[in-house]
C-alpha atoms as a PDB file:
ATOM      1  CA  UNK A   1      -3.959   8.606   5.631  1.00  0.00           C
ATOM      2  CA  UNK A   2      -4.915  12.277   6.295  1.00  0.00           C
ATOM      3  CA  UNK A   3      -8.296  11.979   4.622  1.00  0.00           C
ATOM      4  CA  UNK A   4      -9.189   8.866   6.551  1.00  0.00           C
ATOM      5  CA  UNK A   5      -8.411  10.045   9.689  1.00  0.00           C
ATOM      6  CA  UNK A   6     -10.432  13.197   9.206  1.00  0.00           C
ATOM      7  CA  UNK A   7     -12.939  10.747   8.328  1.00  0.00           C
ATOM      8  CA  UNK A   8     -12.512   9.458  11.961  1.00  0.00           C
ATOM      9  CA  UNK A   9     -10.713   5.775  11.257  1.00  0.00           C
ATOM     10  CA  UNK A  10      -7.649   4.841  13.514  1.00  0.00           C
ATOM     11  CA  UNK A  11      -4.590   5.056  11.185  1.00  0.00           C
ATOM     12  CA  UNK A  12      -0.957   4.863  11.141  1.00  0.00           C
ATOM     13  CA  UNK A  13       1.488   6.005   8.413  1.00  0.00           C
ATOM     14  CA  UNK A  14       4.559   4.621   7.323  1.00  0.00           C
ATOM     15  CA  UNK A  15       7.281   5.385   4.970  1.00  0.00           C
ATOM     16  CA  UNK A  16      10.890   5.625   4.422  1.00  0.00           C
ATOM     17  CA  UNK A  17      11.326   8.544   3.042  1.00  0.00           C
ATOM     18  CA  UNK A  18      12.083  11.537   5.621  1.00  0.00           C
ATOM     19  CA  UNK A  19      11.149  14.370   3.075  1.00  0.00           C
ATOM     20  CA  UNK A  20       7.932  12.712   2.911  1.00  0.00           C
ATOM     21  CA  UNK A  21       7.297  12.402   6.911  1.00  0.00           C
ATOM     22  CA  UNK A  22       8.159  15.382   7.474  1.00  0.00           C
ATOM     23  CA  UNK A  23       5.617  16.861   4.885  1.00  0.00           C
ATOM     24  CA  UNK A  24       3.084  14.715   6.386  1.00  0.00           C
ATOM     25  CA  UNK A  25       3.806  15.489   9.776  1.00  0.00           C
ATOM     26  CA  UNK A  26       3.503  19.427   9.121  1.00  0.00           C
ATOM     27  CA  UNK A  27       0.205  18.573   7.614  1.00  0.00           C
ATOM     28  CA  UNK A  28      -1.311  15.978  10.298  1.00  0.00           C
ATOM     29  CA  UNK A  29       1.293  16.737  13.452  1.00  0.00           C
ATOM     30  CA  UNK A  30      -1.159  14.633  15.869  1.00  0.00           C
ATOM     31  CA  UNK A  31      -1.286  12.047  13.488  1.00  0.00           C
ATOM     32  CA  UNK A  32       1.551   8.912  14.082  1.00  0.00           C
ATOM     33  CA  UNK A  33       3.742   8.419  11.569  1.00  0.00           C
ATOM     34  CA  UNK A  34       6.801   6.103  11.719  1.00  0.00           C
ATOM     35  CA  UNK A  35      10.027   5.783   9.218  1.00  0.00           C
ATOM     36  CA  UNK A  36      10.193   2.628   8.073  1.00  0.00           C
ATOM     37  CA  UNK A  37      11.457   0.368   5.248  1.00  0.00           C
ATOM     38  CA  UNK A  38       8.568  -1.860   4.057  1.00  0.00           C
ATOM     39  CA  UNK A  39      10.199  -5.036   3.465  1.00  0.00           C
ATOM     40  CA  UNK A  40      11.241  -5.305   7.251  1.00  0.00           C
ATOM     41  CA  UNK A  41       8.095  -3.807   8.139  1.00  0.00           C
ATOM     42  CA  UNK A  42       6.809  -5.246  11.577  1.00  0.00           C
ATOM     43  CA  UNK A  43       4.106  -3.240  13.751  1.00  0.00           C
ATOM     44  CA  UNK A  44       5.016  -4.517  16.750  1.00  0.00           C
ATOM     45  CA  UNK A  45       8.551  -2.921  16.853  1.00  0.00           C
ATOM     46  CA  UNK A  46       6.524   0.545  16.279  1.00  0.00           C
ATOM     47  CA  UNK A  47       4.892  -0.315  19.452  1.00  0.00           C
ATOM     48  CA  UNK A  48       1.068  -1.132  17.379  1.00  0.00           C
ATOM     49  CA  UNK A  49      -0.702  -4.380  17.027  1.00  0.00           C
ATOM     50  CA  UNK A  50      -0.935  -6.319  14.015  1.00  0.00           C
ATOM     51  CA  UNK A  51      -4.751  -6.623  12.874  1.00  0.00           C
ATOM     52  CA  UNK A  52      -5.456  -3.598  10.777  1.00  0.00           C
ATOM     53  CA  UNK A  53      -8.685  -3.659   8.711  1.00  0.00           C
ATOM     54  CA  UNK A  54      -7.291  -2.410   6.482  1.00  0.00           C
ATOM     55  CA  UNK A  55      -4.091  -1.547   4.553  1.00  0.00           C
ATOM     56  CA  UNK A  56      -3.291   1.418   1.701  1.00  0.00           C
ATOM     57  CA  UNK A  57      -0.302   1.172  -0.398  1.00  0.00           C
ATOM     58  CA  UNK A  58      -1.100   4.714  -2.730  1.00  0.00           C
ATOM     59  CA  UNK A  59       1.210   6.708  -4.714  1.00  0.00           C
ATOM     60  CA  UNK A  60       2.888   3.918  -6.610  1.00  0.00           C
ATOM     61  CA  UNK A  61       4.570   2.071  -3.589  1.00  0.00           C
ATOM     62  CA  UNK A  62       4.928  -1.070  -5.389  1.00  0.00           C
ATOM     63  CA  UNK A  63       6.960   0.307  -8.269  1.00  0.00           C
ATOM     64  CA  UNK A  64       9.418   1.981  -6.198  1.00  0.00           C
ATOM     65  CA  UNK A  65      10.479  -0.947  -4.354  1.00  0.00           C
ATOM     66  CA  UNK A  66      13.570  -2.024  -4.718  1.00  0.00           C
ATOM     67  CA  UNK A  67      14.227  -4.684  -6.652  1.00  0.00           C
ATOM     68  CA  UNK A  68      13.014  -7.915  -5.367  1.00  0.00           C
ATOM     69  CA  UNK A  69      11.120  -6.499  -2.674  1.00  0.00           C
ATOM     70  CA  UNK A  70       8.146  -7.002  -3.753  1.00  0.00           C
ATOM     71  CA  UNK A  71       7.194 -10.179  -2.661  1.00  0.00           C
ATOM     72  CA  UNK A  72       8.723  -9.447   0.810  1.00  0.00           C
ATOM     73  CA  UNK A  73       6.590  -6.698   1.296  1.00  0.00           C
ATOM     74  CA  UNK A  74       3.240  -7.735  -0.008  1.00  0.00           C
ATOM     75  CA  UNK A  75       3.681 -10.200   2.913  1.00  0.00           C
ATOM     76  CA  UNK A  76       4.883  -8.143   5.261  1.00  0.00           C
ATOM     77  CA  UNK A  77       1.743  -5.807   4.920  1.00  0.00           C
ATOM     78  CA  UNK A  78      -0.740  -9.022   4.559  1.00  0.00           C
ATOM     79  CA  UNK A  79       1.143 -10.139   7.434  1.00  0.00           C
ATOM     80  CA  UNK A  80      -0.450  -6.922   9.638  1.00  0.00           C
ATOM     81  CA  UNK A  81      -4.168  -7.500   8.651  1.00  0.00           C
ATOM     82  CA  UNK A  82      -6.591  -9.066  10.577  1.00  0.00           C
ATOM     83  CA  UNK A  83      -8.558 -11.978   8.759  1.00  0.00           C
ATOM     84  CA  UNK A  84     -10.794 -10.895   6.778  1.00  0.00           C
ATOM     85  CA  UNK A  85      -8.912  -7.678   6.271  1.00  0.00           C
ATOM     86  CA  UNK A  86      -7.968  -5.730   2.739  1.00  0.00           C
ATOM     87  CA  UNK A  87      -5.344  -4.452   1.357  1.00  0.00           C
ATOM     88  CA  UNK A  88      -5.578  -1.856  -1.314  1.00  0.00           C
ATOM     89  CA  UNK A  89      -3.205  -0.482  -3.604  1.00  0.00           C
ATOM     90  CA  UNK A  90      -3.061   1.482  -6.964  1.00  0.00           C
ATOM     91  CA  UNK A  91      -0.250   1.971  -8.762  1.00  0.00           C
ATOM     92  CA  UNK A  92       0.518   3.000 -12.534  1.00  0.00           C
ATOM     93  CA  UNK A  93       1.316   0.854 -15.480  1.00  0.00           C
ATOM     94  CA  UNK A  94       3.215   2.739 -17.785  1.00  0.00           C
ATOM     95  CA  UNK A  95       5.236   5.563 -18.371  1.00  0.00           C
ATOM     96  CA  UNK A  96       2.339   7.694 -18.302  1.00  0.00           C
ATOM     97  CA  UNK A  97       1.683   7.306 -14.461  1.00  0.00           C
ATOM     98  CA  UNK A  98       4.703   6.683 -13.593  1.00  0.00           C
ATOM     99  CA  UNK A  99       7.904   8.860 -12.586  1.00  0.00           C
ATOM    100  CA  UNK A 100      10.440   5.952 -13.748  1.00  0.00           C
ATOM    101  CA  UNK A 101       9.993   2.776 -16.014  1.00  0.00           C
ATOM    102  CA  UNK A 102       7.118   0.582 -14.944  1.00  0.00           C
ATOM    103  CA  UNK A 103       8.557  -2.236 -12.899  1.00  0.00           C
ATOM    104  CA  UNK A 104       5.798  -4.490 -12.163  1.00  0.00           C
ATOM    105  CA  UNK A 105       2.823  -6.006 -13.555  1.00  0.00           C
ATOM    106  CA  UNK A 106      -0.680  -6.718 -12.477  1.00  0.00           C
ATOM    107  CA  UNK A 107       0.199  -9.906 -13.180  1.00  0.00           C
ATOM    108  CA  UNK A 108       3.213 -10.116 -11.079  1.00  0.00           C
ATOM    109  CA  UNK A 109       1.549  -8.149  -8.029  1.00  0.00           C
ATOM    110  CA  UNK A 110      -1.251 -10.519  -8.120  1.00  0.00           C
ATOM    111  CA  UNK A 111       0.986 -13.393  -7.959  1.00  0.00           C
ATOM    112  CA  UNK A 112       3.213 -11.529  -5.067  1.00  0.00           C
ATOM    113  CA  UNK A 113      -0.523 -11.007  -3.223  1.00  0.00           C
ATOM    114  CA  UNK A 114      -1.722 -14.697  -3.750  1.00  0.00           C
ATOM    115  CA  UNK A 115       1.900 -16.009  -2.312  1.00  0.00           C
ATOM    116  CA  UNK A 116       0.952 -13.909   1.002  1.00  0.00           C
ATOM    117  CA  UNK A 117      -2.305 -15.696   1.059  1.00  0.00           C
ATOM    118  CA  UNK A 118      -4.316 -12.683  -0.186  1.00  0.00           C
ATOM    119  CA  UNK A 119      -6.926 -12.880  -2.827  1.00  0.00           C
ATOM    120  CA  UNK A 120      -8.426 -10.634  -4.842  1.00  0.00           C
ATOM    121  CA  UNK A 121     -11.535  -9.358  -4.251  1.00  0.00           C
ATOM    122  CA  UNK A 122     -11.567  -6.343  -7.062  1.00  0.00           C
ATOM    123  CA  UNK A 123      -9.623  -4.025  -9.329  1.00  0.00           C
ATOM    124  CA  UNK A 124     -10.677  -0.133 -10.783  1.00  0.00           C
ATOM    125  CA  UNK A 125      -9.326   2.179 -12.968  1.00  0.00           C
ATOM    126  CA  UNK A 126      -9.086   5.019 -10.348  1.00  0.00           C
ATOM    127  CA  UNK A 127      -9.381   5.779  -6.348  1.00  0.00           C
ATOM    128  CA  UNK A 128     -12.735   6.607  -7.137  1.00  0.00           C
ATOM    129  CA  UNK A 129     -13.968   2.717  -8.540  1.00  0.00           C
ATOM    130  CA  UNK A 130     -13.840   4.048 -12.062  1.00  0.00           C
ATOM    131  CA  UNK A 131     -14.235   0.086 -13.499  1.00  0.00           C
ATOM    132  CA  UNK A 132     -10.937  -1.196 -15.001  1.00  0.00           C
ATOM    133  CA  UNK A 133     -10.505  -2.238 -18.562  1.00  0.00           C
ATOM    134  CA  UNK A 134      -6.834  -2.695 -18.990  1.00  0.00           C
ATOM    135  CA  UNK A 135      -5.586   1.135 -19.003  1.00  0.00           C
ATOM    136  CA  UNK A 136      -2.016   2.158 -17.453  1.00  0.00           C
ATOM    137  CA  UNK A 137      -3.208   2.916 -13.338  1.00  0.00           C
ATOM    138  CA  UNK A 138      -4.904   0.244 -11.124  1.00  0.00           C
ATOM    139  CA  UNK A 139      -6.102   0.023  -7.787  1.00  0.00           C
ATOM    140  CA  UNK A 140      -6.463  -3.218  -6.528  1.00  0.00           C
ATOM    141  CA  UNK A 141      -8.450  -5.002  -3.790  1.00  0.00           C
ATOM    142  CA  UNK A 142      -7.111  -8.016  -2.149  1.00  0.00           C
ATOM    143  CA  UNK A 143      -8.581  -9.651   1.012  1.00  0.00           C
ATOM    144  CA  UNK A 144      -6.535 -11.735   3.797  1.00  0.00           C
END
């Protein structure tokens, strides 16, 4: 979120983690940033309105859900865009990019993302739009 906003795009943060706000918030202090659990995630009880262009889930959100979450939160964040608006995320696959067992698929985020009424638009290998051919970290586009 830092990087955007230095690139001069409105942005909000969230997360659940207080270690983690707090880092961000010593980094970017003028930035907001609110505490919140994902899978009850609703921008109007932060006080922000629910069209955002766009929406980035980095650093391997989706496989640190909780279990059974994931559904619940793919449409919670869908739920936030505007139409027309994308969600991106890139997580890893395996053990290799990954801090603890993988714990979904591509497969099962895609199905999680087309039961919020998003579809996808594209997938890379890396933040950068390295193409994708079926290695252990995606990022993936999805459109409301």
């Amino acid at each position: 979120m830092i990087r955007l906003a230095e690139l001069g795009y409105d942005c909000v943060g969230v997360d659940l983690d207080a270690s983690m706000l707090a880092v961000a918030q010593k980094q970017a202090p003028g930035l907001p940033w609110f505490q919140a659990d994902l899978a009850g995630f609703d921008p109007s009880l932060l006080g922000i309105a629910a069209d955002f262009d766009l929406v980035v889930a980095a650093g391997n959100v989706f496989p640190l859900l909780a279990a059974g979450t994931e559904v619940t939160v793919v449409k919670r964040l869908a739920a936030a865009l505007r139409p027309g608006g994308l969600m991106v995320a890139g997580f890893g696959l395996d053990e290799a990019h990954l801090p603890v067992p993988p714990s979904i698929t591509l497969a099962e985020y895609d199905d999680c993302c087309a039961e919020a009424g998003l579809t996808l638009v594209d997938r890379f290998a890396t933040w950068d739009a390295a193409p994708y051919d079926g290695g252990g970290y995606a990022v993936s586009v999805h459109c409301r």
